[in-house]
C-alpha atoms as a PDB file:
ATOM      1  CA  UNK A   1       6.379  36.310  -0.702  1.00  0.00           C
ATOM      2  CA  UNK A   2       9.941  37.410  -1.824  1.00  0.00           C
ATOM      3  CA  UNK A   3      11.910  37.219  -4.833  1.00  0.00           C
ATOM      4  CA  UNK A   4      12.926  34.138  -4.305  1.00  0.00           C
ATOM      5  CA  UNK A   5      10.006  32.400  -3.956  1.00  0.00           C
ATOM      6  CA  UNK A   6       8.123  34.148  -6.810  1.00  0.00           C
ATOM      7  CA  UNK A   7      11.429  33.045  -9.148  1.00  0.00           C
ATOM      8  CA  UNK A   8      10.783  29.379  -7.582  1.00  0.00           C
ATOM      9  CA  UNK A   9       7.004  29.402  -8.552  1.00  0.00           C
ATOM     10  CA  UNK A  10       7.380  31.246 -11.850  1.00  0.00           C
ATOM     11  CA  UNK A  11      10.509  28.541 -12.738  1.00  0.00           C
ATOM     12  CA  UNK A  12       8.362  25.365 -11.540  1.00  0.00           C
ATOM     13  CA  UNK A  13       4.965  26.419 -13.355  1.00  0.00           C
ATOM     14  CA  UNK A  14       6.976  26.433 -16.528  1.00  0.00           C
ATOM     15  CA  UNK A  15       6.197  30.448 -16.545  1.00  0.00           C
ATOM     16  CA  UNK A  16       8.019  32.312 -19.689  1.00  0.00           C
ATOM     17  CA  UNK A  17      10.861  34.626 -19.425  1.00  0.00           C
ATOM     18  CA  UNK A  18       9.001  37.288 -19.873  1.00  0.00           C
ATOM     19  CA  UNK A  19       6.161  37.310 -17.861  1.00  0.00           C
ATOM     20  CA  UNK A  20       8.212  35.781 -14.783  1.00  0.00           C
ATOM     21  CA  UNK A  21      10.700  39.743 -15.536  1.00  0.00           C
ATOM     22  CA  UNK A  22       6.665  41.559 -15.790  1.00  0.00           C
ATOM     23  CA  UNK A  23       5.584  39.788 -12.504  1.00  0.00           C
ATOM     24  CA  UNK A  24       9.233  40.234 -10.831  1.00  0.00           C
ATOM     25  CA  UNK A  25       8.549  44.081 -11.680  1.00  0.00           C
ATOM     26  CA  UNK A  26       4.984  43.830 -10.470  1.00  0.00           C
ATOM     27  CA  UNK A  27       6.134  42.283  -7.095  1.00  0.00           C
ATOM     28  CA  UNK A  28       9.287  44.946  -6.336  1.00  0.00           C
ATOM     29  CA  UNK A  29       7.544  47.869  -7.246  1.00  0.00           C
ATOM     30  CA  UNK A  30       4.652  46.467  -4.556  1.00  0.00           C
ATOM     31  CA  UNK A  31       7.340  46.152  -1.914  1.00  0.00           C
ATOM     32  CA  UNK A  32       8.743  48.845   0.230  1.00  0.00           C
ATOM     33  CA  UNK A  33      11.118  51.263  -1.583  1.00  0.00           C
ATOM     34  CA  UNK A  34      13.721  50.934   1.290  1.00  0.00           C
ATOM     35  CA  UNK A  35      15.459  47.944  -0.571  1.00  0.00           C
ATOM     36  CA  UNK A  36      18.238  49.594  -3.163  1.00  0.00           C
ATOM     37  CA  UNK A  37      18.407  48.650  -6.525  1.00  0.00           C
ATOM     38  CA  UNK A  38      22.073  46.685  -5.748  1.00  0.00           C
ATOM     39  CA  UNK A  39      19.882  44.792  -3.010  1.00  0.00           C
ATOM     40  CA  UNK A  40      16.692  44.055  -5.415  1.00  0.00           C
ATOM     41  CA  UNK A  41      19.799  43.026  -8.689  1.00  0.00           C
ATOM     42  CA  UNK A  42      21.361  40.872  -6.004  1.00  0.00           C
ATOM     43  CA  UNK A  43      18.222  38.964  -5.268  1.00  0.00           C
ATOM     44  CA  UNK A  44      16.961  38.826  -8.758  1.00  0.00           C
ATOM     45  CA  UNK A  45      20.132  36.984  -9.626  1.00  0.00           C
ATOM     46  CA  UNK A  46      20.858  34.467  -6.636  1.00  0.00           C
ATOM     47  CA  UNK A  47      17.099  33.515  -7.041  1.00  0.00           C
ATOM     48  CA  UNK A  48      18.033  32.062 -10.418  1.00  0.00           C
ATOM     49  CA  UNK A  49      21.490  30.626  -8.907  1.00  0.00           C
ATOM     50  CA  UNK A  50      20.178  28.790  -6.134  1.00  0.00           C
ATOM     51  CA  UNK A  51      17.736  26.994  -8.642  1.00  0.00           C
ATOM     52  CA  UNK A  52      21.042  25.957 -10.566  1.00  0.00           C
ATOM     53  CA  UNK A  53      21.854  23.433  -7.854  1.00  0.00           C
ATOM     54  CA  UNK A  54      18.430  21.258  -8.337  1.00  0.00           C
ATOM     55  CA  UNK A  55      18.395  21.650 -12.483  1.00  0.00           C
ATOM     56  CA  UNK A  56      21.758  22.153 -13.476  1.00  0.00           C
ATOM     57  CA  UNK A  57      21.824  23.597 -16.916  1.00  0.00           C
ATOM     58  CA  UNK A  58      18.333  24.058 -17.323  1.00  0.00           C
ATOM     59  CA  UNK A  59      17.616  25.946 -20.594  1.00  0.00           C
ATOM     60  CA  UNK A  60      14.402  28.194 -18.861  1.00  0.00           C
ATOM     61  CA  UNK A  61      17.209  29.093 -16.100  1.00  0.00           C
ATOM     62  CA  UNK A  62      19.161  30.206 -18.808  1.00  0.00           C
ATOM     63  CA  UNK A  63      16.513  31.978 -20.522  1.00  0.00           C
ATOM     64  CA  UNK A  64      15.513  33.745 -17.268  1.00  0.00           C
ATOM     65  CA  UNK A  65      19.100  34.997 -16.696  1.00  0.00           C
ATOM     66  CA  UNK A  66      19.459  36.555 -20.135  1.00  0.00           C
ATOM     67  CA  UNK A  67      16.020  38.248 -19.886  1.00  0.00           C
ATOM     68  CA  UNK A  68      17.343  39.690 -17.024  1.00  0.00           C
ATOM     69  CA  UNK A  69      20.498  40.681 -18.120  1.00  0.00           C
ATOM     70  CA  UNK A  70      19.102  42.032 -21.605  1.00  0.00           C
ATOM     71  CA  UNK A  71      16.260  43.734 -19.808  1.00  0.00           C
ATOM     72  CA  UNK A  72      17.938  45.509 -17.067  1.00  0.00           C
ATOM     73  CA  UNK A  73      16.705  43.656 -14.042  1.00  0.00           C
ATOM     74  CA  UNK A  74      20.307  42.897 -13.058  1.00  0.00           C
ATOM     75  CA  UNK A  75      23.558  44.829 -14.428  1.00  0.00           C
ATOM     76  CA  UNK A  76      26.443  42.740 -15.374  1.00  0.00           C
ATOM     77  CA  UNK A  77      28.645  43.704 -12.610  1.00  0.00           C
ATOM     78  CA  UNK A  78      26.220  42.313  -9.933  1.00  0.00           C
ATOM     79  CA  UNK A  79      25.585  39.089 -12.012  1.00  0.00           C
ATOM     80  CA  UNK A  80      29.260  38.500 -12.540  1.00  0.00           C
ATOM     81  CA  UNK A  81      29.519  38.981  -8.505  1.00  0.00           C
ATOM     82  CA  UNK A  82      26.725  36.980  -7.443  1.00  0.00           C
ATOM     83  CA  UNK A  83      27.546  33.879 -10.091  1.00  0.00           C
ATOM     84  CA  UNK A  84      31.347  33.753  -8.343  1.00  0.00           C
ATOM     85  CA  UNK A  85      29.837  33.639  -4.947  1.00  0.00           C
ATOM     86  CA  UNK A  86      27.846  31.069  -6.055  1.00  0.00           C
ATOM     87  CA  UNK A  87      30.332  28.448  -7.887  1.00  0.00           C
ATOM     88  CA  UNK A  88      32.160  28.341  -4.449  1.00  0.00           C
ATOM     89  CA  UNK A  89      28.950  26.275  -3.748  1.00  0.00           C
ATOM     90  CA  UNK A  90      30.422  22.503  -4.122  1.00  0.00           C
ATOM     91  CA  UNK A  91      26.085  21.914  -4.970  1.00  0.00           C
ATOM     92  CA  UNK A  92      26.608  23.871  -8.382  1.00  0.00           C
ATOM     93  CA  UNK A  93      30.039  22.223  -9.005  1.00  0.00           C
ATOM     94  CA  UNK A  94      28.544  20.967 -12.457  1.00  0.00           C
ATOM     95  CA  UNK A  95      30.859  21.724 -15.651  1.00  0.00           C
ATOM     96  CA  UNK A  96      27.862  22.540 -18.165  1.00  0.00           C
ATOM     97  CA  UNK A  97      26.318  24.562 -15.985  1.00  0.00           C
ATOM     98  CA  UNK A  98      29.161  26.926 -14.498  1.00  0.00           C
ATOM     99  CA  UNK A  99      30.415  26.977 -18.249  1.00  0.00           C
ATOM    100  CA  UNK A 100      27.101  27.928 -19.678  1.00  0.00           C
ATOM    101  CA  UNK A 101      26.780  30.567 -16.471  1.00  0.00           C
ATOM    102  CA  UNK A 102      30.259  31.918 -17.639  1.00  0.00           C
ATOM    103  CA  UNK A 103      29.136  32.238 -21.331  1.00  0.00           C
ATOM    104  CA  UNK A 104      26.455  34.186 -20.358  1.00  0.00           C
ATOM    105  CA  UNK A 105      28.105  36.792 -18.717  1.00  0.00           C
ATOM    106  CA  UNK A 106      31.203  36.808 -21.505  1.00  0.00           C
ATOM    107  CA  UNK A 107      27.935  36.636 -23.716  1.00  0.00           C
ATOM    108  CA  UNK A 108      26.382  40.111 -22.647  1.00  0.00           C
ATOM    109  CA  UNK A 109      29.913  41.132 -22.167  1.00  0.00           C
ATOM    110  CA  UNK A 110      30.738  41.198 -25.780  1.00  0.00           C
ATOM    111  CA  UNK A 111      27.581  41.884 -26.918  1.00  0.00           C
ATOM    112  CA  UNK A 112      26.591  44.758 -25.027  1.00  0.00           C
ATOM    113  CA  UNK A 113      30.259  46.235 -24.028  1.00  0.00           C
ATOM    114  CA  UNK A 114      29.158  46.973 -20.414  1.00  0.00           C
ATOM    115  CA  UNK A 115      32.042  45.923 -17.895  1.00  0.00           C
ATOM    116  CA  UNK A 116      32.377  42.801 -15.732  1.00  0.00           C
ATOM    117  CA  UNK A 117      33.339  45.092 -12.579  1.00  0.00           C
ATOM    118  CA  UNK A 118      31.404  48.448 -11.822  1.00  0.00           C
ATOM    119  CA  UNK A 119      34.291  51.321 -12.242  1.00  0.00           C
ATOM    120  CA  UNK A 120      33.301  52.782  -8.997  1.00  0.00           C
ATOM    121  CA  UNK A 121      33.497  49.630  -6.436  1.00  0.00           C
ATOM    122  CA  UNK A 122      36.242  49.793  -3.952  1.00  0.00           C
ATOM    123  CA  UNK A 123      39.540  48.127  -5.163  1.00  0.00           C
ATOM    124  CA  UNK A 124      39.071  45.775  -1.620  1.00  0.00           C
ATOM    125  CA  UNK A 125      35.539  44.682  -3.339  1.00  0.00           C
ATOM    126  CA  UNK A 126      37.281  44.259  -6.885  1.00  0.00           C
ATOM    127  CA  UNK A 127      39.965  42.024  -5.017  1.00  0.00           C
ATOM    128  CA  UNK A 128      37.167  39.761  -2.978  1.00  0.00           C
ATOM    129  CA  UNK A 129      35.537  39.130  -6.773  1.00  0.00           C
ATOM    130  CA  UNK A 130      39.236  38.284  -8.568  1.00  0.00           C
ATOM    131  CA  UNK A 131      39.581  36.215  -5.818  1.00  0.00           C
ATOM    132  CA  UNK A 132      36.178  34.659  -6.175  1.00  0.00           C
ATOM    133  CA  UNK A 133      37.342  34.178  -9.950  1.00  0.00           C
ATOM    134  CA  UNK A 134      40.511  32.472  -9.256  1.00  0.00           C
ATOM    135  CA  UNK A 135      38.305  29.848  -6.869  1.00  0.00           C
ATOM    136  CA  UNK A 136      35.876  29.387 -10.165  1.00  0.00           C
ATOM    137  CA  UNK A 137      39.219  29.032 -12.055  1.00  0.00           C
ATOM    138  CA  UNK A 138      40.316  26.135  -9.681  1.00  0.00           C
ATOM    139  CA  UNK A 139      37.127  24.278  -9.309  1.00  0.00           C
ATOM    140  CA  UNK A 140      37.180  24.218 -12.851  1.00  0.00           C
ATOM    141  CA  UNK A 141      40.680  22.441 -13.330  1.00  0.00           C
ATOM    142  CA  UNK A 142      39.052  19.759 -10.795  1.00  0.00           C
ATOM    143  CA  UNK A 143      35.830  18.926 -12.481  1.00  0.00           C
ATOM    144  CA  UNK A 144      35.706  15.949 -15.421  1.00  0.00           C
ATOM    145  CA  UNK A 145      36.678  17.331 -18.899  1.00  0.00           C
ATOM    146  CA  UNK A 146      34.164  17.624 -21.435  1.00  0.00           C
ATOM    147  CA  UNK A 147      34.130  17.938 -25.068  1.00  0.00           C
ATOM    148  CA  UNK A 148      31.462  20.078 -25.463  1.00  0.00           C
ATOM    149  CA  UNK A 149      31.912  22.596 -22.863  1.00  0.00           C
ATOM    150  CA  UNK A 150      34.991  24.384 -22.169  1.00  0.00           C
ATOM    151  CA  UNK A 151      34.690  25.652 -18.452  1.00  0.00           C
ATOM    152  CA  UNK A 152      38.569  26.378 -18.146  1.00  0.00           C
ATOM    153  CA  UNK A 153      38.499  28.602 -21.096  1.00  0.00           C
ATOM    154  CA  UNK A 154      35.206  30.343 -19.875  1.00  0.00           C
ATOM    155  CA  UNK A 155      36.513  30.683 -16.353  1.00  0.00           C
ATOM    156  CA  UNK A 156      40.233  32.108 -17.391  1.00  0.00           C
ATOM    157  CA  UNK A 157      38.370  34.519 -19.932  1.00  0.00           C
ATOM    158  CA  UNK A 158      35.673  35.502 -17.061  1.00  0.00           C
ATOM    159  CA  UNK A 159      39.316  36.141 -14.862  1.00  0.00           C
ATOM    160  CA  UNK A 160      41.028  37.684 -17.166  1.00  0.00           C
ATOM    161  CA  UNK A 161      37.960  40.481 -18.034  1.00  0.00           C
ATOM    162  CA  UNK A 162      37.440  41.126 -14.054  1.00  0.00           C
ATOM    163  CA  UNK A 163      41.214  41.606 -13.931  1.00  0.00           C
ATOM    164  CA  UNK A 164      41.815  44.186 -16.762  1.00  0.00           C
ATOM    165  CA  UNK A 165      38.692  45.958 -16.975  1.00  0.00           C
END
């Protein structure tokens, strides 16, 4: 089994927050310590991406990334990373969702004051993630308008924190 899968299962049996982070925890510290923690965050957070693309905007996804975000299980930086990566998939190229995925991050942004870009990455990594942001920022201009979610803003705020901070 691997992340992954154990996200997939957790998500589809309608399994809490909470107990999918305890059984997440369970599972990594069972597995071989030669993945690093970057690795393990990385993983954590794509396995909650990729489930974007068949339930766009589902509120349990939600709830799953701001466990993991609140809890730990992924650091800001990597979630920031690993959500821009992701919106360049034209299968998650749904407004709600990539504007709900932005608040989230601007969410534990504000709320916790940790940065959107780790201090120590290599200004070549830094550029490959503006860049990702600037491709979030375009997709964004292309997808229907909506009233009640503002994906431009949330994009050119998510830019605009990578960039400065």
């Amino acid at each position: 089994m691997t992340i992954p899968e154990l996200t997939r299962n957790c998500f589809q049996s309608g399994i809490s927050a909470a107990k999918w982070a305890k059984l997440c925890k369970l599972f990594i510290s069972k597995i071989s310590s030669d993945q690093n923690t970057e690795a393990i965050e990385n993983s954590i957070s794509n396995s909650i991406l990729v489930l974007y693309r068949s339930y766009p905007g589902d509120p349990a996804l939600h709830e799953y990334l701001k466990y993991a975000l609140k809890n730990g299980m992924i650091s800001l930086p990597v979630f920031v990373a690993t959500l821009l990566q992701a919106a360049r998939n034209p299968e998650l190229h749904n407004a709600a969702t990539l504007d709900m995925l932005c608040r989230i991050a601007l969410d534990a942004h504000f709320s916790t004051g940790q940065p959107v870009v780790a201090f120590d990455e290599s200004p070549i990594l830094v550029l490959g993630v503006v860049q990702d942001a600037l491709s979030l920022l375009e997709v964004a201009y292309t997808l229907p308008v909506s009233h009640f979610h503002q994906l431009t803003t949330s994009s050119s705020e998510l830019l605009i924190r990578k960039s400065l901070l």
